[in-house]
C-alpha atoms as a PDB file:
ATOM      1  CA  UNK A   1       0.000   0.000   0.000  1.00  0.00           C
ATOM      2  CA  UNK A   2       1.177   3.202  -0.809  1.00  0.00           C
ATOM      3  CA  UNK A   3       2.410   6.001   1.460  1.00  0.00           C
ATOM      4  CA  UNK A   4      -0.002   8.582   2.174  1.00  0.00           C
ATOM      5  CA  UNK A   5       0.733  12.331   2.130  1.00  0.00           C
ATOM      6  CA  UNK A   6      -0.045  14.884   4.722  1.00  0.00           C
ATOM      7  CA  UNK A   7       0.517  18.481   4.651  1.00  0.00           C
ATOM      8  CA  UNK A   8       4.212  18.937   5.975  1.00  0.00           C
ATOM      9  CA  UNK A   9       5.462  15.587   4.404  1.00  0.00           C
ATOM     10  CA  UNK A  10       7.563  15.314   1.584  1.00  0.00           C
ATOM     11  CA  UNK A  11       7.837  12.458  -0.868  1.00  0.00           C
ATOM     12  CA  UNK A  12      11.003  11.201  -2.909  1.00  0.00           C
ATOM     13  CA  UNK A  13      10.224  11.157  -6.453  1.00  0.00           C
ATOM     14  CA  UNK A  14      13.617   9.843  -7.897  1.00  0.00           C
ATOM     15  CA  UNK A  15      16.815   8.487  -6.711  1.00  0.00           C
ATOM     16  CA  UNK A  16      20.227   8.642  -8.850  1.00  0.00           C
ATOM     17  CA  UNK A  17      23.344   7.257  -7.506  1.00  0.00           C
ATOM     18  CA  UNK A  18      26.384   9.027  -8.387  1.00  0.00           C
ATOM     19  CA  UNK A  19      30.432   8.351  -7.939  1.00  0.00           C
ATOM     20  CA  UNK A  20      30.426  10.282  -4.136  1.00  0.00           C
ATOM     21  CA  UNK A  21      26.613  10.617  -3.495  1.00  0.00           C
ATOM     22  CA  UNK A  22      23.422   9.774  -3.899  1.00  0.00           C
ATOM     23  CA  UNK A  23      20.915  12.779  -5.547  1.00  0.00           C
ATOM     24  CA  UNK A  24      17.317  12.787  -3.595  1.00  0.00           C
ATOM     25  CA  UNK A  25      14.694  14.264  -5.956  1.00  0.00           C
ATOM     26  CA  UNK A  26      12.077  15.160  -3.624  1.00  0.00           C
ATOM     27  CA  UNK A  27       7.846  16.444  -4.214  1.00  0.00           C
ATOM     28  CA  UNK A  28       8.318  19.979  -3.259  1.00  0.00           C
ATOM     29  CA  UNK A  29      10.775  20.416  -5.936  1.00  0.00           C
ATOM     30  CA  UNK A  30      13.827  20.556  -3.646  1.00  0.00           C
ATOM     31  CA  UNK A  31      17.345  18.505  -4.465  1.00  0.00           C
ATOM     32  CA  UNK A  32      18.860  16.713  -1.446  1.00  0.00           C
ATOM     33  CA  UNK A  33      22.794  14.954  -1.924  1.00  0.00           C
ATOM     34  CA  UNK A  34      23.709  12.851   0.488  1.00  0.00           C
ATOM     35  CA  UNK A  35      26.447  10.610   0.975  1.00  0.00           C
ATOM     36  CA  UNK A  36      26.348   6.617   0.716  1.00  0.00           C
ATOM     37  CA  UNK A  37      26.509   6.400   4.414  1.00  0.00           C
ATOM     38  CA  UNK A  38      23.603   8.529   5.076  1.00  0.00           C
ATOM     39  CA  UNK A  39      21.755   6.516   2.541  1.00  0.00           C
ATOM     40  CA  UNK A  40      22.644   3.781   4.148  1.00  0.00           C
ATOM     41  CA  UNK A  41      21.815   4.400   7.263  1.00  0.00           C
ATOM     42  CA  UNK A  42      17.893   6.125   6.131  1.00  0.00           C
ATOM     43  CA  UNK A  43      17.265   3.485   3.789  1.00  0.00           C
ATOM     44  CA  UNK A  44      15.592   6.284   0.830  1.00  0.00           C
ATOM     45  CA  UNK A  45      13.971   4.605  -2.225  1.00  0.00           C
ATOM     46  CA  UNK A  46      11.754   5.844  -4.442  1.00  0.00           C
ATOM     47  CA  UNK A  47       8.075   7.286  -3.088  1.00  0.00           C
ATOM     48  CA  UNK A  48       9.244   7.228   0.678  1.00  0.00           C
ATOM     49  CA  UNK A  49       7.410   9.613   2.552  1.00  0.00           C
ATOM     50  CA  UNK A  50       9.731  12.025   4.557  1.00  0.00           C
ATOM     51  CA  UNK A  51       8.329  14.985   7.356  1.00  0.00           C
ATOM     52  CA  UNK A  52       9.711  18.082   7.124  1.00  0.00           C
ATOM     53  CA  UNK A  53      11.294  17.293  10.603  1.00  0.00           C
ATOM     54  CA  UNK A  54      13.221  14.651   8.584  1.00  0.00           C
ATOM     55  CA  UNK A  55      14.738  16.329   6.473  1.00  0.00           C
ATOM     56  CA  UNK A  56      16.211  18.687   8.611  1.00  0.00           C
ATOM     57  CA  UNK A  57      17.486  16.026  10.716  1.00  0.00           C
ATOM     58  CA  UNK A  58      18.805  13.545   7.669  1.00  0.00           C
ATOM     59  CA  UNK A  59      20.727  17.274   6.771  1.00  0.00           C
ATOM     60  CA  UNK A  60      21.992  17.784   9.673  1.00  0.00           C
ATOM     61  CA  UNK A  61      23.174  13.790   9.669  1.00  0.00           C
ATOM     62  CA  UNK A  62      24.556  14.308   6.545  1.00  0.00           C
ATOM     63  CA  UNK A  63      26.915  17.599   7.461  1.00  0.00           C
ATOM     64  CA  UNK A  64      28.121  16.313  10.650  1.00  0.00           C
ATOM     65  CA  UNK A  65      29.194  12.563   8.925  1.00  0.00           C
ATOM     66  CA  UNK A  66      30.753  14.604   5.734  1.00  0.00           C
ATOM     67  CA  UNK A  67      32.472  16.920   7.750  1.00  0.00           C
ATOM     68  CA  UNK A  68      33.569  13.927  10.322  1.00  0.00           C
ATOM     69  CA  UNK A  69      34.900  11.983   7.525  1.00  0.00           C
ATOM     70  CA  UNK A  70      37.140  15.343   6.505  1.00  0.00           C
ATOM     71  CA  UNK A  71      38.212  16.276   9.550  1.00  0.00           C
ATOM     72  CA  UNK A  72      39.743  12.820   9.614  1.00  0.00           C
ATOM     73  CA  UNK A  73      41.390  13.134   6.300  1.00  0.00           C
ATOM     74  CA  UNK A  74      42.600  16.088   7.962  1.00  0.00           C
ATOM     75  CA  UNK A  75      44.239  14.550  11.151  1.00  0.00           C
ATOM     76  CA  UNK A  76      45.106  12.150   8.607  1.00  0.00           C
ATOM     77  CA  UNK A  77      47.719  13.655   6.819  1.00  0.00           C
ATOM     78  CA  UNK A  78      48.806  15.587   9.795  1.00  0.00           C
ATOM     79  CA  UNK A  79      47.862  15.832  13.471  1.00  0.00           C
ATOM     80  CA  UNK A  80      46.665  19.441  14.274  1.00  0.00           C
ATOM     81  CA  UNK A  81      45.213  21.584  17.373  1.00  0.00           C
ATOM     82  CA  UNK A  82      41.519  21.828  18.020  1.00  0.00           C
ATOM     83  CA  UNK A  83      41.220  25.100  17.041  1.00  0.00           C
ATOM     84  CA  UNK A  84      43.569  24.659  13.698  1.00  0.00           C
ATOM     85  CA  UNK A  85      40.942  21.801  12.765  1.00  0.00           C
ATOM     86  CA  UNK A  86      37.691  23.368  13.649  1.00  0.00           C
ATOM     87  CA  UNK A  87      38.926  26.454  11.846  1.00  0.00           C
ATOM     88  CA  UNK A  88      39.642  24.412   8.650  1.00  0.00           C
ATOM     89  CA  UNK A  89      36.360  22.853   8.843  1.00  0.00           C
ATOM     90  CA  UNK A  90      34.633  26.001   9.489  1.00  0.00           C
ATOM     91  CA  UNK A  91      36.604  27.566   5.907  1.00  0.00           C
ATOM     92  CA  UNK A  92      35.022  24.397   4.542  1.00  0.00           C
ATOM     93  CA  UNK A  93      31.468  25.422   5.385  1.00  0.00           C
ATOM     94  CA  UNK A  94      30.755  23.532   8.449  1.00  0.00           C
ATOM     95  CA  UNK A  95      28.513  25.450  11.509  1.00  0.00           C
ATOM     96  CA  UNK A  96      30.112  25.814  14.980  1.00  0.00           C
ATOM     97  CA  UNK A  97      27.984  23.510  16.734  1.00  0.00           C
ATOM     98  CA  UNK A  98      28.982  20.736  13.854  1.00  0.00           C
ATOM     99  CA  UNK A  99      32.246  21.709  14.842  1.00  0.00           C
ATOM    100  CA  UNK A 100      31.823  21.228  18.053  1.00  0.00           C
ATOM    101  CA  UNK A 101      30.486  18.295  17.982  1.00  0.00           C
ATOM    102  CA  UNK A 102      32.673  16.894  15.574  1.00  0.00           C
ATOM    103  CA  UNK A 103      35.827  17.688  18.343  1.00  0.00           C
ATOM    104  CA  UNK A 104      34.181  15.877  21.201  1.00  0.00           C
ATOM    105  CA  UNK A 105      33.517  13.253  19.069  1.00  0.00           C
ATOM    106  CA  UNK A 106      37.432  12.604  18.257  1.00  0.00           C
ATOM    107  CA  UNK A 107      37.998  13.623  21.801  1.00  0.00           C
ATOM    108  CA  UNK A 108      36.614  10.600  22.990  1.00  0.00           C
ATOM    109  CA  UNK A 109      38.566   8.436  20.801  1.00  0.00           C
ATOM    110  CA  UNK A 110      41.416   9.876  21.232  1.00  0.00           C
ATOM    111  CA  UNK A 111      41.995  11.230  17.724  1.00  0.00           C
ATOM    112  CA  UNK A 112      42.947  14.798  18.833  1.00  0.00           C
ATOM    113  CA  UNK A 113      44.663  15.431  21.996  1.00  0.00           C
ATOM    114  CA  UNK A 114      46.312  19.472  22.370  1.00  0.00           C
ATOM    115  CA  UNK A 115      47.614  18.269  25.627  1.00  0.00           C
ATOM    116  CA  UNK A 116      49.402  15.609  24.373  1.00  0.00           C
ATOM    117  CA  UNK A 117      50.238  17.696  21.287  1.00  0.00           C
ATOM    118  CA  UNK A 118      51.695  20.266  23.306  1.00  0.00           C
ATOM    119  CA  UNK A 119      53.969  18.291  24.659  1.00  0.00           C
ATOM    120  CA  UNK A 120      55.524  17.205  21.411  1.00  0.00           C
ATOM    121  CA  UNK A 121      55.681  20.595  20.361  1.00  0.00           C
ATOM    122  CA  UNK A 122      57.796  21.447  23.763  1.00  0.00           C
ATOM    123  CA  UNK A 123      60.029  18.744  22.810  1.00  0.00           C
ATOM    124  CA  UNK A 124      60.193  19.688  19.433  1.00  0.00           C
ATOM    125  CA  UNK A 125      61.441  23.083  20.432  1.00  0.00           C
ATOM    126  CA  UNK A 126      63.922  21.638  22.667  1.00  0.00           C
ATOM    127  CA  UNK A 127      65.389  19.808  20.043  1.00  0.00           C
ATOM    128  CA  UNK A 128      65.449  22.640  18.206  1.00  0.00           C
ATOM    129  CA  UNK A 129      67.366  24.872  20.986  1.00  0.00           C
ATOM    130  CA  UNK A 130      63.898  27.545  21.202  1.00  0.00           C
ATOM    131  CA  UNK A 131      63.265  29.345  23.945  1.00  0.00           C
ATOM    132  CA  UNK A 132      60.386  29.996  25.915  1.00  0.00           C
ATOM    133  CA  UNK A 133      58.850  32.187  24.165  1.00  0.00           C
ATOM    134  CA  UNK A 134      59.540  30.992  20.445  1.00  0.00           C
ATOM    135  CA  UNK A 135      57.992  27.991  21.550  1.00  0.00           C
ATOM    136  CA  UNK A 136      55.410  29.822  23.381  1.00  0.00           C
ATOM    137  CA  UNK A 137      54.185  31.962  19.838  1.00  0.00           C
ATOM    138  CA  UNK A 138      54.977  28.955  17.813  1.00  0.00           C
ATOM    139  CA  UNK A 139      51.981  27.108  20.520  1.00  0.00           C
ATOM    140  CA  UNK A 140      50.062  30.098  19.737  1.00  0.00           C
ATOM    141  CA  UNK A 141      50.500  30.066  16.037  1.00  0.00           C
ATOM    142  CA  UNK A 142      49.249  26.610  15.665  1.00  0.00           C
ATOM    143  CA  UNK A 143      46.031  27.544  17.480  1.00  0.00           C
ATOM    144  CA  UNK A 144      46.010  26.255  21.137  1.00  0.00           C
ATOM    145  CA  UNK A 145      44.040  27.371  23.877  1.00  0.00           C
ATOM    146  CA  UNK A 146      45.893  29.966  25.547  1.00  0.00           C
ATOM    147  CA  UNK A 147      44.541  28.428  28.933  1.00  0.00           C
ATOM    148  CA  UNK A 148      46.488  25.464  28.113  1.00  0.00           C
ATOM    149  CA  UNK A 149      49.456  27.397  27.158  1.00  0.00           C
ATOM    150  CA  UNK A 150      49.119  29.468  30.316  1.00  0.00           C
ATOM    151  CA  UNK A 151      49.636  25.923  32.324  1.00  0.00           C
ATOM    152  CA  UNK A 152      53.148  25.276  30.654  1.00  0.00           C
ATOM    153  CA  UNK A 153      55.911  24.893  33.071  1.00  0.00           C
ATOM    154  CA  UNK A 154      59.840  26.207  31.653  1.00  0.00           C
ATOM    155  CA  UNK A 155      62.304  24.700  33.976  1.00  0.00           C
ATOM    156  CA  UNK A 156      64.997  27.443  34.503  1.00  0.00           C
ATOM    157  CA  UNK A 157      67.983  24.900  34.334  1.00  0.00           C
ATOM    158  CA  UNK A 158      66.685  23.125  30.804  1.00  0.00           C
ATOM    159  CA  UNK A 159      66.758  27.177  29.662  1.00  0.00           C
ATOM    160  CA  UNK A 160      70.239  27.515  30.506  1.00  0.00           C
ATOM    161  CA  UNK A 161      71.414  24.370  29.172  1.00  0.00           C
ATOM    162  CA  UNK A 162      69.688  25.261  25.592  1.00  0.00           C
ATOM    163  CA  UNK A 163      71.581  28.887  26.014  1.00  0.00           C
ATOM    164  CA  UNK A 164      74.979  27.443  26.448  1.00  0.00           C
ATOM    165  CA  UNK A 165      74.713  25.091  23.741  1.00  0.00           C
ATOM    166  CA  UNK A 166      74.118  27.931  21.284  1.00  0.00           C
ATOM    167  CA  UNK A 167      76.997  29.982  22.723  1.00  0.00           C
ATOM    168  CA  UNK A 168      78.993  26.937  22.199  1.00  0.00           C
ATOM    169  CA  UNK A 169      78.009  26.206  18.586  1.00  0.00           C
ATOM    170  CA  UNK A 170      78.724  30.403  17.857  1.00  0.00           C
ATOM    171  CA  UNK A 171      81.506  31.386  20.127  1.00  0.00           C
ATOM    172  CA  UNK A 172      83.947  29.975  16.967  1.00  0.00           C
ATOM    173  CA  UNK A 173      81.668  31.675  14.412  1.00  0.00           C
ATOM    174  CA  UNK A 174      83.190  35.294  16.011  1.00  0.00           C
ATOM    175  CA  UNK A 175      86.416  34.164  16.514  1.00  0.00           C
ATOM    176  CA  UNK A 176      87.376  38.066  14.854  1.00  0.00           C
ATOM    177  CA  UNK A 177      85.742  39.626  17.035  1.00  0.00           C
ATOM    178  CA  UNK A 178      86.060  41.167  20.703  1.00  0.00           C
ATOM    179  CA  UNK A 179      84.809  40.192  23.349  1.00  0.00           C
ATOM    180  CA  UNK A 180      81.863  42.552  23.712  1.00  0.00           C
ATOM    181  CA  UNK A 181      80.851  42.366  20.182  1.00  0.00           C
ATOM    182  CA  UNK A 182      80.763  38.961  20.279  1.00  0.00           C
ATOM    183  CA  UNK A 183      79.016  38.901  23.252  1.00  0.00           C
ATOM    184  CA  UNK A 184      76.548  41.480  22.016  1.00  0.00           C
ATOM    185  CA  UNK A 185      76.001  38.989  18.827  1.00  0.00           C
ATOM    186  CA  UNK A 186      75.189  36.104  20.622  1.00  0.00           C
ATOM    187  CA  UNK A 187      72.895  37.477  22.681  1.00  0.00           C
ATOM    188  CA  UNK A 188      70.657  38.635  19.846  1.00  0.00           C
ATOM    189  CA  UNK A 189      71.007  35.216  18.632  1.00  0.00           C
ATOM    190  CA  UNK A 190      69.819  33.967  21.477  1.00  0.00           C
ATOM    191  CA  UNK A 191      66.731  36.861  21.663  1.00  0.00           C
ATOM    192  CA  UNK A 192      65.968  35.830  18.195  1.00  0.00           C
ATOM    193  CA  UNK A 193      65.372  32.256  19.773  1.00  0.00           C
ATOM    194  CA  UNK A 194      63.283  33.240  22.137  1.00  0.00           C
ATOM    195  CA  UNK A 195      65.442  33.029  25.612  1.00  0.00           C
ATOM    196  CA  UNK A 196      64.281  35.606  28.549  1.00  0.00           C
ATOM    197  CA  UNK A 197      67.021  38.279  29.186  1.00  0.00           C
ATOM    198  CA  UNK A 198      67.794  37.188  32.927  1.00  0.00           C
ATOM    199  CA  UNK A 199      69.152  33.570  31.849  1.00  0.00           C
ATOM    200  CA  UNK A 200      70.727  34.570  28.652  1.00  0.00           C
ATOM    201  CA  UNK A 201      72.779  37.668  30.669  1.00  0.00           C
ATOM    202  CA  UNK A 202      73.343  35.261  33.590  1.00  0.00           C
ATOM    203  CA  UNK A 203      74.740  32.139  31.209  1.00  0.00           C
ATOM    204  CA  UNK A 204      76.704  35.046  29.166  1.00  0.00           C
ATOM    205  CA  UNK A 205      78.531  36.204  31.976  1.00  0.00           C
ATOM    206  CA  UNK A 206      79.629  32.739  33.160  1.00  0.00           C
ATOM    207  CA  UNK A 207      80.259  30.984  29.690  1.00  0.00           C
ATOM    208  CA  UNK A 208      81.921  33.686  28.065  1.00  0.00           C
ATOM    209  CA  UNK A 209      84.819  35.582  29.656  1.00  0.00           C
ATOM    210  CA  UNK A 210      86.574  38.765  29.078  1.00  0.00           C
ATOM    211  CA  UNK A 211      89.892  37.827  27.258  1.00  0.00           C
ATOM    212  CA  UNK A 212      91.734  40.966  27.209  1.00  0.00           C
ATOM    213  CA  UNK A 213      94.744  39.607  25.854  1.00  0.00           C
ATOM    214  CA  UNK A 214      92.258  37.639  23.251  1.00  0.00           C
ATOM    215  CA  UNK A 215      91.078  41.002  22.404  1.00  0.00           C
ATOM    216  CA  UNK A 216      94.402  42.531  22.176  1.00  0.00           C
ATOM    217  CA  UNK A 217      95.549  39.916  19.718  1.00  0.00           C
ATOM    218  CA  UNK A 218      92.372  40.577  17.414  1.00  0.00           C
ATOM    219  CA  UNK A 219      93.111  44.065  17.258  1.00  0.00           C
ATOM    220  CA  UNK A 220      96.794  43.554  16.391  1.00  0.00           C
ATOM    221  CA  UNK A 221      95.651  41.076  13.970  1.00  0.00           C
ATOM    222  CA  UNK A 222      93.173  43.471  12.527  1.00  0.00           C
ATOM    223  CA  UNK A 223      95.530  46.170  12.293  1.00  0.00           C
ATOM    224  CA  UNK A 224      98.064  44.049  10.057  1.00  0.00           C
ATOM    225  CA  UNK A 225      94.960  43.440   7.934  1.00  0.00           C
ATOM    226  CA  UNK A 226      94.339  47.063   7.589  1.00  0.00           C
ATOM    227  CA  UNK A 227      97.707  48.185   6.910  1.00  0.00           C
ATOM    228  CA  UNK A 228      98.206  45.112   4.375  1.00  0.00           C
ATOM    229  CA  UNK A 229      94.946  46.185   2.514  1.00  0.00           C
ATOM    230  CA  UNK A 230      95.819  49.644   1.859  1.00  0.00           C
ATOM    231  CA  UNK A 231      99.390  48.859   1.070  1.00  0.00           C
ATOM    232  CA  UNK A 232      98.015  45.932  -1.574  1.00  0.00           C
ATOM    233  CA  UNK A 233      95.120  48.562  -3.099  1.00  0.00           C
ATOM    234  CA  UNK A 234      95.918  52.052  -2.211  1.00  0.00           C
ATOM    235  CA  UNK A 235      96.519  52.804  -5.753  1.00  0.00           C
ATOM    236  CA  UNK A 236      93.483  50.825  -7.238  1.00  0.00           C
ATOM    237  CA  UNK A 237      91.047  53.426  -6.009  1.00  0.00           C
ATOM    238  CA  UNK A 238      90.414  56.940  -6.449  1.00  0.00           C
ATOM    239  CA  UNK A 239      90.150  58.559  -3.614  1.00  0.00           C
ATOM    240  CA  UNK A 240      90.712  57.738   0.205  1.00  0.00           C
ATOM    241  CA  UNK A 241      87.153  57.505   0.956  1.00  0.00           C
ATOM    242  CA  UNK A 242      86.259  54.690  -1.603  1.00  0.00           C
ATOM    243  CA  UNK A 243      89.394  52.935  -0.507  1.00  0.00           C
ATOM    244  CA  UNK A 244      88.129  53.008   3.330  1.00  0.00           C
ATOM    245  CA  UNK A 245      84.673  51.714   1.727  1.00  0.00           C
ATOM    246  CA  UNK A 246      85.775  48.688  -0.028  1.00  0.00           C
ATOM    247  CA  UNK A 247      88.314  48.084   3.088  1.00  0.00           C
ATOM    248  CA  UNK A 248      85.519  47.810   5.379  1.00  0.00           C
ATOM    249  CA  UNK A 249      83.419  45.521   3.249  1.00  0.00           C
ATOM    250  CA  UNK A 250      86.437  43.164   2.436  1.00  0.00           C
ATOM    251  CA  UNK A 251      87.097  43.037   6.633  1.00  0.00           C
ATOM    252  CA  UNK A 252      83.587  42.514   7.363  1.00  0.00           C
ATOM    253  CA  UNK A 253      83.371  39.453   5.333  1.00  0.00           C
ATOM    254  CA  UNK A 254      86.110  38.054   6.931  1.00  0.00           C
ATOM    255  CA  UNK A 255      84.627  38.456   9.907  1.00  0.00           C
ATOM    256  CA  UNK A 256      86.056  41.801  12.038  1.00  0.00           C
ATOM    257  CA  UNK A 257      83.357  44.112  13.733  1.00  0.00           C
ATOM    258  CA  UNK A 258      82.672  46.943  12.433  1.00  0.00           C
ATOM    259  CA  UNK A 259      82.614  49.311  14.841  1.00  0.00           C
ATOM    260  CA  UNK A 260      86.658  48.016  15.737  1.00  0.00           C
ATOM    261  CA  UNK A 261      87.341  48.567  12.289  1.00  0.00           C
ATOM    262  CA  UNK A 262      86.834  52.157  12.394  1.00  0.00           C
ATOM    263  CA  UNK A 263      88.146  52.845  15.578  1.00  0.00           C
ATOM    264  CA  UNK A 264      91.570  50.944  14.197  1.00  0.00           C
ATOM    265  CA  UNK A 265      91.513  53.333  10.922  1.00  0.00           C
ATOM    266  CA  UNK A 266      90.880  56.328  13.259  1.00  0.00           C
ATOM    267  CA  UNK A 267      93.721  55.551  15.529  1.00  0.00           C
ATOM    268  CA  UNK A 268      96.715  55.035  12.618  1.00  0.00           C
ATOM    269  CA  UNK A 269      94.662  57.266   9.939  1.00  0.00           C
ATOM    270  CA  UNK A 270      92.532  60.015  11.363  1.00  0.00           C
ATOM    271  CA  UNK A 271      89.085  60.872   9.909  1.00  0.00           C
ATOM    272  CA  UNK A 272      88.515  62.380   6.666  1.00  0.00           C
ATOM    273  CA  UNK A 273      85.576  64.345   4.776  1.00  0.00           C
END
């Protein structure tokens, strides 16, 4: 016997099965895709009667499994903050309560975990010799919860081990230079890596120790460069001034600080307009 109509239903006219989905041609003129697990699980054929109530709910079935099955292509490929995913799916079209609902889902099978994400990030970043705070913004740029960034404990003595392996691996890399410039250098370095200003002046000050005999050796040494430079190319250039230019650059790339190259020139050449 055939299905009845009342006023609110809706009846399915015609079917076609496609390569993703199945197209639901329904009585009030309206196209409905699905995918072949919704159809599968509503069991649609051809004049089944459907309420308006129905509908709504088969469309909201259908949106929460096709945006399910992406945000597991998703986590997939690569695993990914809460926030990172439900911002992706949102881009994709998905509602906020989908979203949400689609997180506690994979929550409770363990599919995404920030926590435990977090701390493979922290590890990550100690590989990597960051700091606190690079690996604080790089937390932030991949879209955690501040509250659980907030919660992250820096243990003062991991800090200063990461700092003195990077003065280690650069102390060589300024061997030209004195002791405060190279000093100066490496602490940008370690800015630039995100290290707070009271461990990287406190490790400074204990790893790296005024030489001044060091230093007096790279200024005699930068003073035979100097005086061997002009002697080799004083008649190459035209004036004074584009000699002193093309001095500087050829010192710099080998190393010497700038600021010790001038004062050097100023002691054995004066200044000039």
């Amino acid at each position: 016997m055939a299905e009845k109509l009342t006023g609110n239903d809706i009846k399915i006219k015609s079917l076609r099965i496609c390569k993703n989905k199945v197209i639901l041609y329904l009585s009030n003129k309206e196209k409905l895709d699905v995918s072949y697990d919704t159809y599968s699980q509503y069991y649609f054929y051809k004049g089944k009667i459907l309420s308006k109530e129905e509908i709504e709910n088969i469309k909201k079935y259908n949106d929460s499994l096709t945006y399910f099955n992406m945000a597991l292509k998703i986590l997939n490929t690569k695993m990914i903050s809460e926030n990172a995913l439900k911002e992706k799916l949102i881009h994709k079209g998905a509602s906020i309560p989908i979203c949400n609902d689609i997180i506690m889902r994979l929550k409770n099978h363990d599919l995404i975990n920030d926590k435990g994400l977090i701390l493979d990030y922290i590890e990550y970043g100690k590989e990597k010799c960051y700091g606190k705070y690079k690996i604080i913004n790089l937390l932030y740029e991949k879209k955690f919860k501040k509250e659980d960034i907030d919660k992250i404990h820096f243990n003062k003595n991991d800090e200063i081990n990461k700092i003195k392996k990077i003065i280690k691996l650069n102390e060589s890399k300024y061997k030209n230079e004195d002791y405060l410039s190279k000093k100066n250098k490496i602490y940008s370095i370690l800015i630039n890596r995100g290290f707070e200003k009271d461990p990287i002046n406190e490790t400074l000050n204990i790893v790296l120790k005024k030489d001044d005999k060091n230093d007096l050796l790279i200024k005699n040494k930068l003073k035979k460069e100097i005086n061997h430079y002009i002697k080799i190319h004083n008649n190459k250039f035209e004036n004074t001034n584009e000699l002193y230019n093309n001095m500087v650059k050829y010192l710099r790339r080998k190393g010497y600080n700038y600021n010790l190259i001038v004062s050097i020139w100023r002691e054995e050449y004066g200044d000039f307009d």
